[in-house]
Protein backbone atom coordinates (compact mmCIF):
# COMPACT_ATOMS: atom_id res chain seq x y z
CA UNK A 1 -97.48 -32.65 -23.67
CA UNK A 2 -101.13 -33.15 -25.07
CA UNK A 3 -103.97 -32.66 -22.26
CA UNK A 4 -105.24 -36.19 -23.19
CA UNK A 5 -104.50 -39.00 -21.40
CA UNK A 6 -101.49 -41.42 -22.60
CA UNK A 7 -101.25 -43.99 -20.18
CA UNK A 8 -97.93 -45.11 -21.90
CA UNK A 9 -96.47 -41.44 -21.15
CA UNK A 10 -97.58 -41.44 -17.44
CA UNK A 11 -94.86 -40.27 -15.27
CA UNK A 12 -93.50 -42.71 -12.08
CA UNK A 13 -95.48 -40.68 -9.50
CA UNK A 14 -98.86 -41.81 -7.95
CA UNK A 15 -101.28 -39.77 -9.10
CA UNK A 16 -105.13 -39.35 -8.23
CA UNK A 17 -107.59 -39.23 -11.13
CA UNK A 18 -111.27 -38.32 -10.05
CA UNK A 19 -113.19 -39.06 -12.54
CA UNK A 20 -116.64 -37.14 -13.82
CA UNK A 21 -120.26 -39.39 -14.74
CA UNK A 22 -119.95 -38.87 -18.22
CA UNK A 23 -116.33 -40.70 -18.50
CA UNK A 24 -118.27 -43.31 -16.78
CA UNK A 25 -121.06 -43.63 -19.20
CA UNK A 26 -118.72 -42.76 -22.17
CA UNK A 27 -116.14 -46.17 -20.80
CA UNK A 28 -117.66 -47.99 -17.63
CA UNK A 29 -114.18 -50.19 -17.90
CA UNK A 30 -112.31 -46.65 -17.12
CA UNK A 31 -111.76 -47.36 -13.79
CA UNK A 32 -109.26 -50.24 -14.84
CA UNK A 33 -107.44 -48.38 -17.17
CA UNK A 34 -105.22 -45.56 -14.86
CA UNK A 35 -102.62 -48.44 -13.93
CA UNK A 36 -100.87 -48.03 -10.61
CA UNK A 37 -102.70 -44.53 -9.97
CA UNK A 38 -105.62 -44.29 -7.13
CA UNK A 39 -108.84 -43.65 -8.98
CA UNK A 40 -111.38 -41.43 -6.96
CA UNK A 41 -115.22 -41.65 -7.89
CA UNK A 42 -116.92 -38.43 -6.32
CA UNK A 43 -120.22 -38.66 -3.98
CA UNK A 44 -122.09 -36.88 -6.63
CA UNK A 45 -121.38 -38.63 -9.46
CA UNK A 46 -122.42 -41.84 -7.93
CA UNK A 47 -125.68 -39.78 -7.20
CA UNK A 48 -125.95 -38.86 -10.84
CA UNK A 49 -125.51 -42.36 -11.96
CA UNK A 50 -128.10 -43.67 -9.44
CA UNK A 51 -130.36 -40.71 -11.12
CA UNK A 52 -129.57 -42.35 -14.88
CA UNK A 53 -129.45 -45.56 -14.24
CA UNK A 54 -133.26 -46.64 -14.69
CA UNK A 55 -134.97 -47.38 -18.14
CA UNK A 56 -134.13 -48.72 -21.24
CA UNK A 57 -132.16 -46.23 -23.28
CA UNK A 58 -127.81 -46.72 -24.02
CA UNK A 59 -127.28 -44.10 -21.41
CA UNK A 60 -129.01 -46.28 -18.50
CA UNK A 61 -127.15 -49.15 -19.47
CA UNK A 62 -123.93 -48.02 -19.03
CA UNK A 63 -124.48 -46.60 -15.82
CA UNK A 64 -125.79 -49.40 -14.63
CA UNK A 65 -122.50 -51.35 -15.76
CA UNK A 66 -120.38 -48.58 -14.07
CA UNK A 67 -122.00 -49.05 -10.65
CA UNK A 68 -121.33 -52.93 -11.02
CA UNK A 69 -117.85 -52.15 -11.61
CA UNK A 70 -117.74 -49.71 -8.60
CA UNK A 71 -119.27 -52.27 -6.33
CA UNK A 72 -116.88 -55.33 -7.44
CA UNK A 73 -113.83 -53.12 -6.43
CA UNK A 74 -115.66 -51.56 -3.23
CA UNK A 75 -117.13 -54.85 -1.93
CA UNK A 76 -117.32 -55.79 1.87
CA UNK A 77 -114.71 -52.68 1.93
CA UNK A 78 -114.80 -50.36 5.70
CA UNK A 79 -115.09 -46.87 5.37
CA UNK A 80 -111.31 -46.63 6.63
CA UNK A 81 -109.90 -49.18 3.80
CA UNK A 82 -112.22 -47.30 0.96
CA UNK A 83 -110.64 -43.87 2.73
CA UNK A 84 -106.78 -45.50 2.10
CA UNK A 85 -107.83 -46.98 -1.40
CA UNK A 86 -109.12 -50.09 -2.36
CA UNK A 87 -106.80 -52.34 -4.68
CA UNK A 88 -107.96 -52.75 -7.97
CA UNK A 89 -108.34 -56.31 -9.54
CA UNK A 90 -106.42 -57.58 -12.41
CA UNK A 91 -106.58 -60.32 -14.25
CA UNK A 92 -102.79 -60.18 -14.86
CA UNK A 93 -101.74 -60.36 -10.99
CA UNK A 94 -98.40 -58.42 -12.19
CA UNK A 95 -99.60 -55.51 -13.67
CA UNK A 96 -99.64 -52.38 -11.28
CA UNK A 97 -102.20 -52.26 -8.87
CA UNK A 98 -104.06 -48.94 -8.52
CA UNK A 99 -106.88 -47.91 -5.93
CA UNK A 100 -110.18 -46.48 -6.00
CA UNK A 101 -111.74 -44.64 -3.52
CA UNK A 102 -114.32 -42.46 -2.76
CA UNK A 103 -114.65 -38.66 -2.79
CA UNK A 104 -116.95 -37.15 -0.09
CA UNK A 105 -118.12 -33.46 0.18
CA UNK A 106 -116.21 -31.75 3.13
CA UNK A 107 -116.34 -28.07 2.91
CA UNK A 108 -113.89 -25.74 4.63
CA UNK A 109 -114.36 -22.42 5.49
CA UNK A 110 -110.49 -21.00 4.10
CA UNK A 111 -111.48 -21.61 0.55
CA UNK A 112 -112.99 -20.00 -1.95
CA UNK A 113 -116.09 -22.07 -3.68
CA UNK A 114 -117.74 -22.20 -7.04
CA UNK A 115 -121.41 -21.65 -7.04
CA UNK A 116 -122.38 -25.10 -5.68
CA UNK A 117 -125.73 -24.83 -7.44
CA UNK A 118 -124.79 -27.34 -10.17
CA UNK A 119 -123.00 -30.78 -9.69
CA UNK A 120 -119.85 -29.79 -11.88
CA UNK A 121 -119.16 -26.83 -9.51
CA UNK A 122 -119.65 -28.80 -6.86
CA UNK A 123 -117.17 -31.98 -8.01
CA UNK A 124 -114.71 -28.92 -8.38
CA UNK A 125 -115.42 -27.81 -4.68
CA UNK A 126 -114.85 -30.99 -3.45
CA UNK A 127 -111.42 -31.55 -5.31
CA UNK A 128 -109.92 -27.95 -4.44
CA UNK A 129 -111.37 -28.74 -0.61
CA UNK A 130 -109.29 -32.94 -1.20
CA UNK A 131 -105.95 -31.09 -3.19
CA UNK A 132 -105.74 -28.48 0.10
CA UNK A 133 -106.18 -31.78 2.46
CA UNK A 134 -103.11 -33.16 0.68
CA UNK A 135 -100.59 -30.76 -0.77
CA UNK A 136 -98.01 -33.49 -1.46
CA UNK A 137 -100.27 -35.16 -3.66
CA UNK A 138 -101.18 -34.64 -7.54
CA UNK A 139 -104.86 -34.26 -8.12
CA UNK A 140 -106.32 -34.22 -11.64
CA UNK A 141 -109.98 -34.24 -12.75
CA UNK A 142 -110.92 -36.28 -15.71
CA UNK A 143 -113.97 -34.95 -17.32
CA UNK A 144 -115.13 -34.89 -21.12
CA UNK A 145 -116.85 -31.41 -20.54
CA UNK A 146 -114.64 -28.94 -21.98
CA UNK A 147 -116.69 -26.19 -19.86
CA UNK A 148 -115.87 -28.25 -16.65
CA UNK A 149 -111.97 -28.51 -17.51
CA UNK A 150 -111.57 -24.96 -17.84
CA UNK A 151 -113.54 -24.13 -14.89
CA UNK A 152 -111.59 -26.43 -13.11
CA UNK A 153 -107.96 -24.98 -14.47
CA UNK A 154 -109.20 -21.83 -13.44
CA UNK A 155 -109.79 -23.25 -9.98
CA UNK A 156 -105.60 -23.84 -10.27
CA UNK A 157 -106.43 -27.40 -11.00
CA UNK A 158 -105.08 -30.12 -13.29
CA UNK A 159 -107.74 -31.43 -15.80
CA UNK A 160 -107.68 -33.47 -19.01
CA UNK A 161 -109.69 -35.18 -21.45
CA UNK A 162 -110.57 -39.04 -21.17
CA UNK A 163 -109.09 -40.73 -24.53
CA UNK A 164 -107.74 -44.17 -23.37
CA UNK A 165 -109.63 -45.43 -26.67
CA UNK A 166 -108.22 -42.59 -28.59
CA UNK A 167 -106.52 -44.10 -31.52
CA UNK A 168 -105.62 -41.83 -33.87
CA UNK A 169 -104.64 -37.99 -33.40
CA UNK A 170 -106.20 -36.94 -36.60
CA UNK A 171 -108.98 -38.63 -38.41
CA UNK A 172 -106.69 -37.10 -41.79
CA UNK A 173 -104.73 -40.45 -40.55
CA UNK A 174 -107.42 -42.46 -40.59
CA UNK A 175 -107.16 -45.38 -42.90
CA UNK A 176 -109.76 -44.71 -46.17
CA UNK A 177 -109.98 -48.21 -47.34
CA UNK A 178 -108.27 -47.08 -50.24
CA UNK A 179 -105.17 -45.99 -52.26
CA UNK A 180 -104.75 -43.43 -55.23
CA UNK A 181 -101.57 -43.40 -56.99
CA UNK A 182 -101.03 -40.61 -59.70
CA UNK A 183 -100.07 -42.37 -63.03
CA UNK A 184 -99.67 -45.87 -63.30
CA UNK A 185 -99.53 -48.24 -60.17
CA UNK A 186 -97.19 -50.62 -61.71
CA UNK A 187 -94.51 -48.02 -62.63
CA UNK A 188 -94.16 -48.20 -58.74
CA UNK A 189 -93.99 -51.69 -58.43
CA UNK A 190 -90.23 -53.62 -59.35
CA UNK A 191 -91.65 -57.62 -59.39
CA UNK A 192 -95.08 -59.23 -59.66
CA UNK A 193 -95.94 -62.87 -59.44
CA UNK A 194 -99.22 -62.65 -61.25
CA UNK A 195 -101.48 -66.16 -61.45
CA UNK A 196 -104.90 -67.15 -62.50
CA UNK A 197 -107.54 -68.75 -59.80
CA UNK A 198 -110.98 -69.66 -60.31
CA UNK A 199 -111.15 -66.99 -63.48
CA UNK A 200 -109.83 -64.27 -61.43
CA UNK A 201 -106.37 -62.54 -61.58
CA UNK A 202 -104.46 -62.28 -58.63
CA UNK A 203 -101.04 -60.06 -58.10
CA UNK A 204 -98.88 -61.43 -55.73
CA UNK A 205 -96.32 -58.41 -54.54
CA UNK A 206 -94.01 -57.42 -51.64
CA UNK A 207 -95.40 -55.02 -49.17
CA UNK A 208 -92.91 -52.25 -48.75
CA UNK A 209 -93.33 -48.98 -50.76
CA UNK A 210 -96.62 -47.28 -51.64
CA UNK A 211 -98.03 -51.39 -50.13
CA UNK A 212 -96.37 -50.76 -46.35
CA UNK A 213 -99.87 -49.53 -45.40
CA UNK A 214 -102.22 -51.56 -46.71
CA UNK A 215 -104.72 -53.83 -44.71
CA UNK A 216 -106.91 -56.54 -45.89
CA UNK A 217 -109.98 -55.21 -48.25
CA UNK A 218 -107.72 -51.89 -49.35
CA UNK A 219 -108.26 -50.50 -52.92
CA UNK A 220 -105.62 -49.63 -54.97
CA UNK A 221 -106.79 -47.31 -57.78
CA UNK A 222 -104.13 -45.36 -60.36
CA UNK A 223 -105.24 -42.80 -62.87
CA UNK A 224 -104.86 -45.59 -65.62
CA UNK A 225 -107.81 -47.61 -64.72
CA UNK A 226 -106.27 -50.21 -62.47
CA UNK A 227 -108.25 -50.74 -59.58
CA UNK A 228 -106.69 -53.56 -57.09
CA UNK A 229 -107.80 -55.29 -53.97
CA UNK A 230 -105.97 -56.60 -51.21
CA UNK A 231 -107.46 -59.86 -50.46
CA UNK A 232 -104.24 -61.70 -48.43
CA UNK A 233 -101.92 -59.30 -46.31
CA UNK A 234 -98.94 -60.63 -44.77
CA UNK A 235 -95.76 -58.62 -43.16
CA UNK A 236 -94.07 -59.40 -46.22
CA UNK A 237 -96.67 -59.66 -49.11
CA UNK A 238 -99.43 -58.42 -50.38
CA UNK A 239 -101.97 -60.12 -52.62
CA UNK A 240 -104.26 -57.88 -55.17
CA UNK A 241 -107.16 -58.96 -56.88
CA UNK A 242 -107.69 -57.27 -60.30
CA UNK A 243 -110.64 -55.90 -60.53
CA UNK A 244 -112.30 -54.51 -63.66
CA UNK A 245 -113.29 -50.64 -64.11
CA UNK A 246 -115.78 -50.61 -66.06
CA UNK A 247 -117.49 -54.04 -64.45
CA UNK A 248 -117.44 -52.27 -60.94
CA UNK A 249 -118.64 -49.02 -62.65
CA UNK A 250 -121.87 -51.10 -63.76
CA UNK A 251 -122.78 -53.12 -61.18
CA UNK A 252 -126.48 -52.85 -59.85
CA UNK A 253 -127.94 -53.15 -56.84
CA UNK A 254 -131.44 -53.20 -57.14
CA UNK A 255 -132.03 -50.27 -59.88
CA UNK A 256 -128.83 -48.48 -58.59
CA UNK A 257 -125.58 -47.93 -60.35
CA UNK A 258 -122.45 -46.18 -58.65
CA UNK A 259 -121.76 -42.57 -59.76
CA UNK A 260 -118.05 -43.03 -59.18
CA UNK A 261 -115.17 -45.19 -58.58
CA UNK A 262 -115.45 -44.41 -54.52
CA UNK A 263 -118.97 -45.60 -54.96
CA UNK A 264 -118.36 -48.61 -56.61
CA UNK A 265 -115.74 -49.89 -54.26
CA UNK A 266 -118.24 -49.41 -51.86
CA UNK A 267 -120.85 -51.02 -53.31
CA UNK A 268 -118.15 -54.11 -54.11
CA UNK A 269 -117.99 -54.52 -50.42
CA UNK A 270 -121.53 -54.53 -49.87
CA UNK A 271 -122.49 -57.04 -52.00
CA UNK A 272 -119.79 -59.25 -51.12
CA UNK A 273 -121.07 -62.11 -48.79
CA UNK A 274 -117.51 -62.76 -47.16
CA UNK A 275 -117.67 -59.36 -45.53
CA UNK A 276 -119.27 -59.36 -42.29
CA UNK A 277 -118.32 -55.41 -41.39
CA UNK A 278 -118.89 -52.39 -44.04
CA UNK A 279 -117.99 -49.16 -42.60
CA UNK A 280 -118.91 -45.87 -44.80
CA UNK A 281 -117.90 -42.70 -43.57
CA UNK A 282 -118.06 -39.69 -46.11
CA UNK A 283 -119.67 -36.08 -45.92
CA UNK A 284 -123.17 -35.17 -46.05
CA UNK A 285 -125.13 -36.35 -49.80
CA UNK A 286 -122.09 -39.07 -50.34
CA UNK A 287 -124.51 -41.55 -50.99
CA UNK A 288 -123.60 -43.58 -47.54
CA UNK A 289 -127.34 -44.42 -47.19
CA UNK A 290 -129.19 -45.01 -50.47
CA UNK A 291 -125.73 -47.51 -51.29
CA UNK A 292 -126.27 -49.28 -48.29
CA UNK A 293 -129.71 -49.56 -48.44
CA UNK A 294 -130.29 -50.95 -52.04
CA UNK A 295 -127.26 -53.14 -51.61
CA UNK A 296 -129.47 -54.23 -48.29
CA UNK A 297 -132.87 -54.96 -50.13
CA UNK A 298 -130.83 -56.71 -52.80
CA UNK A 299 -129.16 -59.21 -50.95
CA UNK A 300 -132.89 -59.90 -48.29
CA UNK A 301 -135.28 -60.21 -51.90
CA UNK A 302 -133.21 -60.42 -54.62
CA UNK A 303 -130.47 -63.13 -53.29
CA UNK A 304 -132.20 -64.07 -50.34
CA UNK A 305 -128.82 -63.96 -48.77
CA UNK A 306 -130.38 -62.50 -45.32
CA UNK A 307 -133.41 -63.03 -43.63
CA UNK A 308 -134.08 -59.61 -43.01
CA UNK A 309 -132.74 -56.21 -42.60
CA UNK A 310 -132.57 -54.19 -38.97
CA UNK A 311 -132.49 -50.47 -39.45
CA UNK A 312 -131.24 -48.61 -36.37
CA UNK A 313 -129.91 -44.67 -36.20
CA UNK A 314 -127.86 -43.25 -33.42
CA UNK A 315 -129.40 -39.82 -32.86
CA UNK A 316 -129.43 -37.44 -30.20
CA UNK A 317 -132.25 -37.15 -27.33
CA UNK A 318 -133.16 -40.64 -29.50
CA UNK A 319 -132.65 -41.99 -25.80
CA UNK A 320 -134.89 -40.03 -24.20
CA UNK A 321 -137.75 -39.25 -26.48
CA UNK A 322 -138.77 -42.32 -28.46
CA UNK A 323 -140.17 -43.21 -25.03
CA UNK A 324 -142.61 -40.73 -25.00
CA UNK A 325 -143.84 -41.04 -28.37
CA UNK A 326 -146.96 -42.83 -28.89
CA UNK A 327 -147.62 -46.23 -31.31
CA UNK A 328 -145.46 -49.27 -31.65
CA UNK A 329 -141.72 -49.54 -31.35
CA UNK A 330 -141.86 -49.19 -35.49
CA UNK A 331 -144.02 -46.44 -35.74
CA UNK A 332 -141.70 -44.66 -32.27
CA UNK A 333 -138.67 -45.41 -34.95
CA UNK A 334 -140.09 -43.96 -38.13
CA UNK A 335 -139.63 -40.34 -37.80
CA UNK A 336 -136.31 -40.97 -36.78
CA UNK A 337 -135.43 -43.57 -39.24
CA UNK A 338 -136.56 -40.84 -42.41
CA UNK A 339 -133.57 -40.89 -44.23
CA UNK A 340 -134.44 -44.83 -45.16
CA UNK A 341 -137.99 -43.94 -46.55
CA UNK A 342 -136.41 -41.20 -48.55
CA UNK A 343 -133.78 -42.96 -50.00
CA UNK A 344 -136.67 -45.66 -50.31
CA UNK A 345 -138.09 -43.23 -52.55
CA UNK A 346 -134.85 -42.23 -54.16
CA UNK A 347 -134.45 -45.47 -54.91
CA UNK A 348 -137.99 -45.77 -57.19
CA UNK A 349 -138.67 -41.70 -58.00
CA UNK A 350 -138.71 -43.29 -61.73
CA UNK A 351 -141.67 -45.26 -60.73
CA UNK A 352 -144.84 -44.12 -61.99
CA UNK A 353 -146.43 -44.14 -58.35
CA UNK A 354 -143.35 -43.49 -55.74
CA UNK A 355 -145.47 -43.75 -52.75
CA UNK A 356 -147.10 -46.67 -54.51
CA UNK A 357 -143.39 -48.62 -54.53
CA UNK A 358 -142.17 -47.11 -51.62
CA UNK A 359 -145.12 -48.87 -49.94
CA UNK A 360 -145.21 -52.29 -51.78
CA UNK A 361 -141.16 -52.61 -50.89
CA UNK A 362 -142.14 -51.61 -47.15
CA UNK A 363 -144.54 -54.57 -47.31
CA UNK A 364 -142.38 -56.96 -49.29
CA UNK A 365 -138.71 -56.50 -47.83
CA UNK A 366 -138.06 -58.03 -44.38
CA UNK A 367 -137.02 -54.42 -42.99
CA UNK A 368 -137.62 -53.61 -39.46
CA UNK A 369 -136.97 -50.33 -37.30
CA UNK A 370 -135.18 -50.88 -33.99
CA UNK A 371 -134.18 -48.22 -31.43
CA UNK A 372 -130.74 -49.05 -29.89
CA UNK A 373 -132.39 -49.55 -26.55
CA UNK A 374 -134.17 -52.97 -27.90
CA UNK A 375 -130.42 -54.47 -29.56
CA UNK A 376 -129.18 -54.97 -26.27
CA UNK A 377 -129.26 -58.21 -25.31
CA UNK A 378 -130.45 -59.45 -28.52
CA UNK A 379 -128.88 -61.89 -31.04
CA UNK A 380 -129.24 -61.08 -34.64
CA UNK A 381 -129.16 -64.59 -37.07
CA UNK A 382 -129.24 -63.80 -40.73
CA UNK A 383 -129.42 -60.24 -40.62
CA UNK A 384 -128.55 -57.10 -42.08
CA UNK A 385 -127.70 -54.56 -39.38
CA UNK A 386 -127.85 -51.32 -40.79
CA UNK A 387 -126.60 -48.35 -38.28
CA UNK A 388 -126.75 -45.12 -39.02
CA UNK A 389 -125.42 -41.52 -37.95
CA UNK A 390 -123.14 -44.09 -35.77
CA UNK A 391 -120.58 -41.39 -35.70
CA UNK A 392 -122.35 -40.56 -32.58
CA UNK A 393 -122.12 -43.92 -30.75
CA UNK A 394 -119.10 -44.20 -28.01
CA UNK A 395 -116.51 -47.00 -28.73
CA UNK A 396 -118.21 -48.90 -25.68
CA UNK A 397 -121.87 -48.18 -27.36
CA UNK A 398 -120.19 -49.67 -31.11
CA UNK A 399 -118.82 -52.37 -29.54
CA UNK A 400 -122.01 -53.33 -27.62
CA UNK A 401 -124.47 -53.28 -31.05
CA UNK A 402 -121.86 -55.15 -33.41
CA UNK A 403 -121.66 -57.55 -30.65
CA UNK A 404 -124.94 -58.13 -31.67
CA UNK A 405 -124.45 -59.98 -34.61
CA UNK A 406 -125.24 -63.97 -34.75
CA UNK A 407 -124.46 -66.39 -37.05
CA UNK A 408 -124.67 -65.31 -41.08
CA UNK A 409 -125.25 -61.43 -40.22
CA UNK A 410 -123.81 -58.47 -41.83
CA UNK A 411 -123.39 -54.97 -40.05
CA UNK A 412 -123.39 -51.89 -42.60
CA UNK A 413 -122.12 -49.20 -40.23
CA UNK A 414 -122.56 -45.78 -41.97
CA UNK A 415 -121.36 -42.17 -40.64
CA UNK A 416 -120.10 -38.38 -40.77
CA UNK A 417 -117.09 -37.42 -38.77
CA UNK A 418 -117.52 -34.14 -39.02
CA UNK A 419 -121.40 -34.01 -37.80
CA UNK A 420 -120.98 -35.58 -34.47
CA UNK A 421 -124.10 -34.03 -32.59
CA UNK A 422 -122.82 -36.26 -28.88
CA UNK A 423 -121.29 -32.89 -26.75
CA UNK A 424 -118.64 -35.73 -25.59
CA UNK A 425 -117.31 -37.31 -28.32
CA UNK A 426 -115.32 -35.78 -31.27
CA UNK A 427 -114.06 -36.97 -34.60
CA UNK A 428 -111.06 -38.71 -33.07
CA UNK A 429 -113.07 -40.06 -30.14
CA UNK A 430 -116.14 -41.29 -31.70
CA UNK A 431 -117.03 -44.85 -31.92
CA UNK A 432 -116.97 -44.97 -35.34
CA UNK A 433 -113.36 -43.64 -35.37
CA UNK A 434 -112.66 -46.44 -32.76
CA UNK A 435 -114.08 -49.30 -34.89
CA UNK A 436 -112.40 -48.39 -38.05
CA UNK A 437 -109.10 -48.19 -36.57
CA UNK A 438 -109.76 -51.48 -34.60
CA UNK A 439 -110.86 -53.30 -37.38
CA UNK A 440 -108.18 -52.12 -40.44
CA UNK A 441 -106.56 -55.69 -39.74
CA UNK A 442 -109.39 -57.56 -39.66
CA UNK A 443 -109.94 -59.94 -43.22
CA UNK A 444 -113.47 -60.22 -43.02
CA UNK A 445 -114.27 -56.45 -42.95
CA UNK A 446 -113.71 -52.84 -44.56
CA UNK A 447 -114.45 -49.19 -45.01
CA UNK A 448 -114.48 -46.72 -48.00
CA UNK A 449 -114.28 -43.09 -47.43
CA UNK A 450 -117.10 -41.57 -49.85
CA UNK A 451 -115.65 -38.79 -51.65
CA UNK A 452 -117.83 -36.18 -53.48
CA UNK A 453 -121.64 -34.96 -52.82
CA UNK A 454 -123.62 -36.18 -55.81
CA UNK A 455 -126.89 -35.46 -54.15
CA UNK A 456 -127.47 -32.15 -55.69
CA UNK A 457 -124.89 -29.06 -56.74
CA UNK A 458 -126.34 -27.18 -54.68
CA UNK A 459 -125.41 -29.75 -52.05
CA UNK A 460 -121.75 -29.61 -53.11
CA UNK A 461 -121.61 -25.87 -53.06
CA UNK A 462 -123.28 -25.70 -49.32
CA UNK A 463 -120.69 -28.50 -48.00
CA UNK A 464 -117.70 -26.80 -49.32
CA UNK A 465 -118.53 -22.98 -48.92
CA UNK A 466 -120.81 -23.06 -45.57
């Protein structure tokens, strides 16, 4: 059975899950999520969210929201009841229970001890010192430190990963946004109802076949030059919009033309008005951010579709140092926020002064630099969010910026599964992983999985050979 945690393949027995800070921080809702189980919060990880719980920054935030969570179950609670367990609120009064208490140090003298100069070794201590205390009950630490879980198994104790949000086992499974079919797509296909609406061509077809998996905003494309996309998904239909190849192959988004066919699909989405959610996930030199960015200043100057356009960047130690760099909030964001400038400049190297343009757009376009510590709490009306690197952002962190989004905004949500620089997350845990799974089903949004490195050859040589 996999380490990670299934809680649909939990066995009948009561179990005890202690559970390390950074599950906390990674899901502050985890407590509510190990069923009928007793959930045990160690002395000193409370300590260590009590240490991380003041400023501004994600990490803060979510430690904060942990504690309130602790503190709703815990209550009024005596030492005695929190020793026994304290029931667990549900909203559905008929779904199991559960308990949560509290882990306190009490060494013993008979057992052997980790170094208890670090808090992991000492979370270990106290579990070995709780597992001796009650040998006819199963202990197992949840902890998202691979270091910590093997130091714990060699300790002779049970430890697995958190992935209650873990939605897919491979991100191979993930859904691309699109469809390529060798040959022709309609030598797959036995009846069409094909009509005409508003000048476009729609293809009405069952969805069974090569059309079982397709969600709303999926892209068909064959080798003939059909290119297809799903605009109504039922369980038993499927309606395609016909799209021309050469049209999407010369659209043009402000001085920028797609280089191929997973470009332009992206770019269709983009500059689409109906889609609230663009999610772009490809390897490094894809052209993730210089698409999203001209399809951006397009729709704030050029259509005057948005008010303005918030740049943000999940990046790690972001958190921690932007506070001690000097200047304005903008001027804090700009050397992490580089890759916009330079695809800024990408975007008019034909100019015959770059810096010249780069500065006049900077002055002209509506586009601000935010640090995910000032979108909290805010409401966006209007805007463009633009997040990038968000492969690094936790499915609570995702949730908490699109959230963000008022009334006639757009989120462009753009990412590398395989350069996830967070030490807890992983491709299948990340948030972007999360929110693309999440959202396949949703009408109003979609994702393309770039394909390619156009940036440079020497670009595509380093990604496939290093």
């Amino acid at each position: 059975m996999d380490d990670a945690i299934k809680l649909d393949l939990i066995p009948s027995e009561n179990i005890c899950y202690i559970l390390d800070t950074n599950v906390l921080i990674h899901d502050p809702n985890a407590i509510f999520n190990f069923e009928e189980h007793r959930v045990m919060i160690p002395m000193i990880v409370l300590e260590e969210l009590d240490k991380l719980k003041t400023g501004k920054h994600t990490i803060a935030a979510d430690c904060r929201q942990a504690i309130r969570q602790i503190d709703s179950i815990v209550g009024n609670s005596t030492p005695e009841e929190i020793d026994q367990g304290v029931p667990i609120p549900r909203a559905d009064k008929e779904a199991f229970m559960g308990c949560m208490s509290i882990l306190t140090s009490t060494p013993a003298s008979n057992l052997s001890y980790l170094p208890s100069h670090i808090n992991d070794n000492k979370i270990i201590n106290d579990i070995c010192q709780w597992q001796a205390s009650h040998p006819n009950e199963k202990a197992v630490l949840v902890t998202k430190d691979i270091n910590m879980r093997l130091k714990a198994r060699g300790c002779g104790l049970q430890a697995e990963d958190y992935e209650n949000d873990k939605l897919v086992s491979d991100v191979e499974l993930l859904n691309k946004g699109y469809i390529e079919v060798e040959g022709s797509f309609w030598d797959l296909i036995d009846n069409v109802e094909t009509s005409q609406l508003d000048g476009e061509t729609h293809h009405r077809l069952q969805r069974c076949g090569i059309l079982k998996d397709v969600y709303p905003n999926t892209f068909i494309i064959d080798e003939q030059g059909f290119v297809g996309r799903a605009i109504e998904v039922s369980e038993s239909q499927v309606t395609l919009l016909h799209l021309s190849y050469d049209g999407l192959m010369h659209q043009e988004a402000w001085g920028l033309h797609p280089q191929d066919i997973y470009q332009a699909i992206a770019l269709h989405l983009l500059l689409d008005p109906d889609v609230h959610l663009v999610n772009l996930t490809g390897s490094a030199g894809s052209g993730k951010t210089i698409l999203a960015l001209a399809a951006a200043i397009e729709m704030t100057v050029a259509n005057k579709l948005y008010r303005r356009i918030i740049a943000t960047r999940s990046t790690q130690g972001l958190d921690e140092d932007i506070g001690f760099l000097p200047g304005t909030e903008a001027e804090k964001m700009e050397p992490w926020l580089g890759a916009i400038t330079d695809n800024l400049e990408a975007l008019h190297c034909d100019d015959e002064n770059t810096h010249g343009s780069v500065d006049y757009i900077l002055n002209k376009v509506p586009l601000h630099f935010k640090s995910l510590n000032y979108i909290r709490g805010r409401s966006f009306q209007h805007s463009l969010i633009l997040i990038d690197e968000s492969q690094n952002l936790t499915p609570h962190q995702i949730k908490t910026i699109i959230t963000r989004a008022g009334n006639g905004s757009k989120v462009i949500c753009l990412g590398n599964l395989a350069q996830i620089d967070t030490p807890y997350l992983g491709a299948t845990s990340s948030g972007l992983t999360y929110m693309t799974e999440r959202f396949k089903d949703f009408s109003h949004g979609g994702n393309v999985k770039l394909q390619g490195v156009p940036r440079s050859l020497l670009a595509e040589f380093a990604e496939s050979h290093l």
